[in-house]
Protein backbone atom coordinates (compact mmCIF):
# COMPACT_ATOMS: atom_id res chain seq x y z
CA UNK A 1 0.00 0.00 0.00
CA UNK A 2 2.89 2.29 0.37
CA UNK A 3 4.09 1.33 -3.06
CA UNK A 4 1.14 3.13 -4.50
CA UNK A 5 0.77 5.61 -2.04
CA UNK A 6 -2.60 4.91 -0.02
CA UNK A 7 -2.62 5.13 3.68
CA UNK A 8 -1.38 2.32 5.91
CA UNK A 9 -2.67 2.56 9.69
CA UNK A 10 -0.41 1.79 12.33
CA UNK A 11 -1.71 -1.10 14.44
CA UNK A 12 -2.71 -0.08 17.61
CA UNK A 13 -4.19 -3.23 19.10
CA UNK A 14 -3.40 -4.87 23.02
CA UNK A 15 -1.76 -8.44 23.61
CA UNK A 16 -5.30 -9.06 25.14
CA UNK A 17 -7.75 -7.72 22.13
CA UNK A 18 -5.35 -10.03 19.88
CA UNK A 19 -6.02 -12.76 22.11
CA UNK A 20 -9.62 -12.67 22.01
CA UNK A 21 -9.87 -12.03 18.48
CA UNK A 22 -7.44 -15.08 17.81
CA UNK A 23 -10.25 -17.54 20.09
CA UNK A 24 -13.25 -15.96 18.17
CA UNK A 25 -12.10 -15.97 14.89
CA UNK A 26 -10.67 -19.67 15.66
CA UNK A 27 -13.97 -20.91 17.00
CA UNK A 28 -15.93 -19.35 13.63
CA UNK A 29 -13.15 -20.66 11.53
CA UNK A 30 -13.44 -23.92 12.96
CA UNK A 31 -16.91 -24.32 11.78
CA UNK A 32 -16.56 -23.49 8.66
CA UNK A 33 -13.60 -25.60 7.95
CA UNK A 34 -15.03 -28.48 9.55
CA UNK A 35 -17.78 -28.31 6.21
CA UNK A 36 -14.92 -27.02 3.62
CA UNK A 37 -12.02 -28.85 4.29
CA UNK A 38 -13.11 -31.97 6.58
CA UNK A 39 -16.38 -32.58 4.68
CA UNK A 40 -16.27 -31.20 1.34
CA UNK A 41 -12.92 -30.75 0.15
CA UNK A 42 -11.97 -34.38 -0.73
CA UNK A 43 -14.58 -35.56 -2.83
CA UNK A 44 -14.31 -32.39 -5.17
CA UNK A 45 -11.22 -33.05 -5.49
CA UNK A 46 -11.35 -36.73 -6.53
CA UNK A 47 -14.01 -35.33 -9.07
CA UNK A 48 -12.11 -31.57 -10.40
CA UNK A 49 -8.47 -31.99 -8.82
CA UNK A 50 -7.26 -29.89 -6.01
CA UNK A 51 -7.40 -26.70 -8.21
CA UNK A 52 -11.15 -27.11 -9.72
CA UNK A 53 -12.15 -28.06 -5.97
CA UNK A 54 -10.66 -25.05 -4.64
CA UNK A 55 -12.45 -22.62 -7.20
CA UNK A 56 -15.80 -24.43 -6.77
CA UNK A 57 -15.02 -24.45 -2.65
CA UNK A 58 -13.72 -20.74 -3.09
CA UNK A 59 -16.31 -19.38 -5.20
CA UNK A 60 -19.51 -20.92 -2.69
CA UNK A 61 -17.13 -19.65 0.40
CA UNK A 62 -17.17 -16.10 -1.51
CA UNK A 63 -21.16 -15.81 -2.14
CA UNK A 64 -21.53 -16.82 1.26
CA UNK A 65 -19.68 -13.50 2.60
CA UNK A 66 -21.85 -11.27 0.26
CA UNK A 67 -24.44 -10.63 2.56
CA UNK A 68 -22.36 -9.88 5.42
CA UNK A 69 -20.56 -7.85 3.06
CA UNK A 70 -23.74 -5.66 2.10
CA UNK A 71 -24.73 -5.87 5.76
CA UNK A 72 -21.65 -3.41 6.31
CA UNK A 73 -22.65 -0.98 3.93
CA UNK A 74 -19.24 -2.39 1.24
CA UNK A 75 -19.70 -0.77 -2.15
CA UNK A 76 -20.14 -3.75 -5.16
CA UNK A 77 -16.31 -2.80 -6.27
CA UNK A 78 -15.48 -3.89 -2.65
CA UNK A 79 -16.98 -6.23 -2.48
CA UNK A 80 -15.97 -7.87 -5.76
CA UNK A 81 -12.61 -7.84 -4.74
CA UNK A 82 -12.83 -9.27 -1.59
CA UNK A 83 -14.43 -11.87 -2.84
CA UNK A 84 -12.14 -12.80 -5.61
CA UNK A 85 -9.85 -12.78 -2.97
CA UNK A 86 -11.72 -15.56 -0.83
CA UNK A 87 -12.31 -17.50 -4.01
CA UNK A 88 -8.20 -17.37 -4.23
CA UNK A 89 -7.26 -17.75 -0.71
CA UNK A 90 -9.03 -20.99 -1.02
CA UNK A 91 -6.58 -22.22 -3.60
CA UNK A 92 -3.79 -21.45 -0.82
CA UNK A 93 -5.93 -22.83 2.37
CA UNK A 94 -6.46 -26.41 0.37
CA UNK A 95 -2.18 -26.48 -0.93
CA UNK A 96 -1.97 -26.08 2.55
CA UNK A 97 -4.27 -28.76 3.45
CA UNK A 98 -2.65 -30.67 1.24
CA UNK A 99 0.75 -30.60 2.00
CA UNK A 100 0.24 -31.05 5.62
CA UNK A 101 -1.60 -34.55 5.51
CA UNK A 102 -4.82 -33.39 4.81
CA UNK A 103 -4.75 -31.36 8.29
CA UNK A 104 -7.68 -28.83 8.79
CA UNK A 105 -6.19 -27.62 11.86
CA UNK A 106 -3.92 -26.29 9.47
CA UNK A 107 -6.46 -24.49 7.29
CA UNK A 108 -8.20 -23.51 10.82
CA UNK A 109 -5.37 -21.42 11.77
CA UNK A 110 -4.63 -20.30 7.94
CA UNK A 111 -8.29 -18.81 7.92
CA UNK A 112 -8.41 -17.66 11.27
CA UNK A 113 -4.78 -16.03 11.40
CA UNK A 114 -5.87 -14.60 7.74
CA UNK A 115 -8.80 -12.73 10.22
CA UNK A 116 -7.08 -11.56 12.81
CA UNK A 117 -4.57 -9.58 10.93
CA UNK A 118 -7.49 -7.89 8.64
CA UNK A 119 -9.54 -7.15 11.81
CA UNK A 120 -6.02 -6.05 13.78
CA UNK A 121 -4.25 -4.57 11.28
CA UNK A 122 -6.66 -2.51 9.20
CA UNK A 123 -9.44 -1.26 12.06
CA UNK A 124 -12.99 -0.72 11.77
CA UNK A 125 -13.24 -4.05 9.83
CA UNK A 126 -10.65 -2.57 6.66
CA UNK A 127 -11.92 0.67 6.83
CA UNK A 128 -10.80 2.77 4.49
CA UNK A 129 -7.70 1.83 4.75
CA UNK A 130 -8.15 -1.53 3.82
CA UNK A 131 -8.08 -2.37 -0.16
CA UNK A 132 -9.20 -5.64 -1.17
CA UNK A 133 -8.25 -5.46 -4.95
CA UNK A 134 -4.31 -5.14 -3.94
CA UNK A 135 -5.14 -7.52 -0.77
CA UNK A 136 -7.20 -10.43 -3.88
CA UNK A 137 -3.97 -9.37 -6.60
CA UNK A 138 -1.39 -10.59 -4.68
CA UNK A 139 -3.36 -13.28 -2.86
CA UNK A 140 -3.98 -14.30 -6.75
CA UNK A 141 -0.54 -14.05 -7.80
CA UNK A 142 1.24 -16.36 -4.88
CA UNK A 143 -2.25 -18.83 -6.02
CA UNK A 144 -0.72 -18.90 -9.34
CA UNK A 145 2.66 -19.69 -8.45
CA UNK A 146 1.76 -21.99 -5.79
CA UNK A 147 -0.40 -24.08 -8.54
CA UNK A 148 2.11 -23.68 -11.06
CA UNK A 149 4.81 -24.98 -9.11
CA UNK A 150 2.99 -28.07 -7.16
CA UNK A 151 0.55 -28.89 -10.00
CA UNK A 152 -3.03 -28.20 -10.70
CA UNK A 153 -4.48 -31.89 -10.01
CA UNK A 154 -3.14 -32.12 -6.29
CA UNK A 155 -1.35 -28.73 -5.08
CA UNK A 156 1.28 -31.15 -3.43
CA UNK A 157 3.77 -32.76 -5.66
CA UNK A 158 6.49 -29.62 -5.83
CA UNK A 159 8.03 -30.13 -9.34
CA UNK A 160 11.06 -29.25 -8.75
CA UNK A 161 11.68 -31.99 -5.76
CA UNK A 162 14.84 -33.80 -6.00
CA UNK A 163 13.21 -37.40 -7.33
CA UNK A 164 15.27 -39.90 -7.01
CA UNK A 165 14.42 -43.12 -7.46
CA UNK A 166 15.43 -45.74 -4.76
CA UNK A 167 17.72 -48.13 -5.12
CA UNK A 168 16.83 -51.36 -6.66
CA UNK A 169 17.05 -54.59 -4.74
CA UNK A 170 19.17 -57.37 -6.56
């Protein structure tokens, strides 16, 4: 946000108000993991491939938020870009999930740390500070390099891994 010259808030947020946003934000993530990544992730990806399942995940996870979203008074650019950016965070939350043996504690504290800095970092729930088309461009870009470098169909066989094949038994 410096880069282009728009407003960055310092952070003025206790030990204790991080605290209790961390427990909230883990106990709402919680449930909504349970449903995306222990329930539903799986199967849409034995159908579409980690990618596909992500977008299709992502993109019900974003029109989910759009009422909340219009709730708080978000213009439609706004929201747009936030929720191309949860459609694209998903694509990160399920390499994640994964790459650490299918662990949704993982994507738990992925989605709720992902939370607590927006909330922390950018008051008044973003603000005006907060700008969700840099915030779903970036998120985008590291998608596209994460599925370009572990694959489309899984999001968890690196390509450039040292593969060497083990030794043959005589």
């Amino acid at each position: 946000m410096r880069l282009i010259g728009a407003p960055l808030p310092v952070p003025e947020v206790s030990l204790l108000t991080l605290l209790i946003l961390f427990a909230l934000f883990f106990i709402s993530a919680t449930c909504e993991e349970a449903g995306w990544s222990g329930y539903a992730i799986d199967p849409l990806q034995a159908r579409w491939g980690a990618l596909g399942a992500s977008l299709v995940v992502g993109s019900v996870w974003a029109a989910v938020h759009v009422a909340p979203d219009l709730q708080g008074h978000h213009t439609w650019a706004w929201i747009a870009s936030q929720r191309c950016f949860s459609a694209v965070l998903r694509v990160l939350i399920v390499w994640l999930y994964n790459n650490i043996e299918k662990s949704v504690f993982a994507a738990i504290l992925f989605y709720d740390m992902d939370n607590v800095t927006v909330y922390t970092l950018f008051p008044n729930d973003g603000g005006s500070h907060y700008i969700p088309a840099i915030t779903a461009s970036l998120t985008a870009i590291t998608a596209g390099i994460v599925t370009f470098l572990w694959g489309p169909k899984t999001l968890a066989r690196y390509r450039y891994a040292n593969r060497t094949k083990p030794p043959v038994e005589s």
